[in-house]
C-alpha atoms as a PDB file:
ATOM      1  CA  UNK A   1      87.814  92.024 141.928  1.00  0.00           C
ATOM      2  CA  UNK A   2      87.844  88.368 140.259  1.00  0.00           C
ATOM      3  CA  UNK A   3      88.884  89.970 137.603  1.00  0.00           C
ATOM      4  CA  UNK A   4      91.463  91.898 138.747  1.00  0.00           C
ATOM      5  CA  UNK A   5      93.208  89.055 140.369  1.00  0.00           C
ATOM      6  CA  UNK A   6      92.517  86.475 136.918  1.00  0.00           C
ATOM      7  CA  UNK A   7      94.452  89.197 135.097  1.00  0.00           C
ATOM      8  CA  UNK A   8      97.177  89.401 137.470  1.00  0.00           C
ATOM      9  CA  UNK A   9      97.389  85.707 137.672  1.00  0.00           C
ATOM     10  CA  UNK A  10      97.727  85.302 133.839  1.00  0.00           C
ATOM     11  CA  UNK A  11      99.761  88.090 133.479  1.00  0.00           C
ATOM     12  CA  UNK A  12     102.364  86.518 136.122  1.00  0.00           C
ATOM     13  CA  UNK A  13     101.993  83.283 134.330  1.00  0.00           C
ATOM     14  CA  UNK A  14     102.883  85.163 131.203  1.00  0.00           C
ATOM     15  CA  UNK A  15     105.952  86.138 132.400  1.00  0.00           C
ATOM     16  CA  UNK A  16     106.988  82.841 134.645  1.00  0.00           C
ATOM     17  CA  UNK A  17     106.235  81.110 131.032  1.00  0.00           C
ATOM     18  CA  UNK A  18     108.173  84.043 129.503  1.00  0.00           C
ATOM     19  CA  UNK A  19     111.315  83.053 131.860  1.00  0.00           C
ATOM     20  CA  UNK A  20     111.253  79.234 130.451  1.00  0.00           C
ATOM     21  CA  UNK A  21     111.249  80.022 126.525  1.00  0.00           C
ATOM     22  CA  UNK A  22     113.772  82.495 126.930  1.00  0.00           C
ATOM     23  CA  UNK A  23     115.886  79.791 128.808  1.00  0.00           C
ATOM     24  CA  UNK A  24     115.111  77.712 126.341  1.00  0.00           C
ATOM     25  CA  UNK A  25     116.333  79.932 123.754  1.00  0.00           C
ATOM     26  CA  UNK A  26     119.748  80.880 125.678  1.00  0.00           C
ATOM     27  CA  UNK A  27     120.231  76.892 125.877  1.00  0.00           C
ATOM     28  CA  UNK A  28     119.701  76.711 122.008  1.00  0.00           C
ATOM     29  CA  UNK A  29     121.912  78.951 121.074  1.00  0.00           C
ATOM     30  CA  UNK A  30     125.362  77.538 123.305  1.00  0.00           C
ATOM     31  CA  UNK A  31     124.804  74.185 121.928  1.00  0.00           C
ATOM     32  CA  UNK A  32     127.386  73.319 119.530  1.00  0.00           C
ATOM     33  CA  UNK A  33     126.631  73.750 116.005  1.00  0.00           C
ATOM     34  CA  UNK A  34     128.289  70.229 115.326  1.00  0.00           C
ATOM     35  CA  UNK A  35     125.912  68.306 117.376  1.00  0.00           C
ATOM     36  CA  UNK A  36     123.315  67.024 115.195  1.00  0.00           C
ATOM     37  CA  UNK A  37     120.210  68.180 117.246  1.00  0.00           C
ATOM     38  CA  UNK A  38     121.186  72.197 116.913  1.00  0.00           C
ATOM     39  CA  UNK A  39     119.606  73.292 113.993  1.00  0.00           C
ATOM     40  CA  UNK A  40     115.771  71.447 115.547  1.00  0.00           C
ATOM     41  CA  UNK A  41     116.783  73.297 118.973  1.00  0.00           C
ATOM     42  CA  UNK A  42     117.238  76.540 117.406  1.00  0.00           C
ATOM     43  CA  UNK A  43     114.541  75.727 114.925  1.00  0.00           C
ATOM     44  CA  UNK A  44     112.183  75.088 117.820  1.00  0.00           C
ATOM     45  CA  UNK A  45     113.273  77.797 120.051  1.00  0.00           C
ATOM     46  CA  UNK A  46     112.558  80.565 117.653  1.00  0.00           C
ATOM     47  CA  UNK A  47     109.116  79.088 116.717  1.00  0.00           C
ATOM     48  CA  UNK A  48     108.269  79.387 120.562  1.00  0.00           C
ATOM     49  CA  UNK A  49     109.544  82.361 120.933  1.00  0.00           C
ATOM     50  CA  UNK A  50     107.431  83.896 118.114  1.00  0.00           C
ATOM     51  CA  UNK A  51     104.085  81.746 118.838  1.00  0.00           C
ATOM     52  CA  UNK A  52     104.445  82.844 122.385  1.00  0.00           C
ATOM     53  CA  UNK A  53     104.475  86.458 121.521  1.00  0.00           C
ATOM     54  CA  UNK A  54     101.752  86.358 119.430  1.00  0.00           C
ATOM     55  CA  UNK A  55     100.210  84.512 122.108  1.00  0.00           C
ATOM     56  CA  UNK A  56     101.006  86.676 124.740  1.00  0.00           C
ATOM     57  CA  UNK A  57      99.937  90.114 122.429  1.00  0.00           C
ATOM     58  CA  UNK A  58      96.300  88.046 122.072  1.00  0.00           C
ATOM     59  CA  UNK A  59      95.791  87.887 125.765  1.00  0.00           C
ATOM     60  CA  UNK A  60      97.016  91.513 126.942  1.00  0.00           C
ATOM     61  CA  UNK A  61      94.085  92.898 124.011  1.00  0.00           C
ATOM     62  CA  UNK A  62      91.512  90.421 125.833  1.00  0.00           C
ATOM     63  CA  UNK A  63      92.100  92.005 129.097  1.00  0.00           C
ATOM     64  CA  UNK A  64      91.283  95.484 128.157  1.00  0.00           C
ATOM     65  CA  UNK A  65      91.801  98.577 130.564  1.00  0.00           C
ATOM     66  CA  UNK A  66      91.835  97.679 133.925  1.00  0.00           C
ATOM     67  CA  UNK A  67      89.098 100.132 136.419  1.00  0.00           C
ATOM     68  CA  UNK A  68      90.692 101.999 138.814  1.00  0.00           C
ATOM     69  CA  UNK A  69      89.196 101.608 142.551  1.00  0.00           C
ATOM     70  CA  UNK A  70      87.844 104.801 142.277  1.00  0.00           C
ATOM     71  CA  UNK A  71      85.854 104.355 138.821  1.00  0.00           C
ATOM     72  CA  UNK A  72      84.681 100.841 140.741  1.00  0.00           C
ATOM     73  CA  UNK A  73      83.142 103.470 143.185  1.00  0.00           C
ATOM     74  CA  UNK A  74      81.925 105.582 141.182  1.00  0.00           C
ATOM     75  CA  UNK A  75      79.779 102.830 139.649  1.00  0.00           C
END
């Protein structure tokens, strides 16, 4: 059951930290491109995007398959 509920934890985490980057993203891309701090911003933005995928692909192989209530009673 821990487990259960420290993989649903992370995996809402995940997403709530999902929800920021892409935010962050959106915001990079409306700025301007003649203010001076837009190339860093989008530089930045794609580099979290990409680390944060990678990131997020590590974790979901760590978790493995997930036991149904019914293989946890068969045990």
């Amino acid at each position: 059951m821990a487990t259960t509920d420290l993989t649903t934890n992370s995996y809402h985490s995940l997403n709530t930290l999902n929800q920021s980057i892409q935010a962050f993203v959106e915001f990079a891309h409306v700025i301007p491109g003649e203010d001076r701090f837009a190339p860093l911003l989008l530089v930045l933005a794609d580099r979290l995007e990409s680390d944060f995928t990678a990131m997020r692909n590590d974790a979901i192989k760590l978790w493995g398959p997930v036991e149904s209530k019914r293989e946890r009673a068969e045990r």
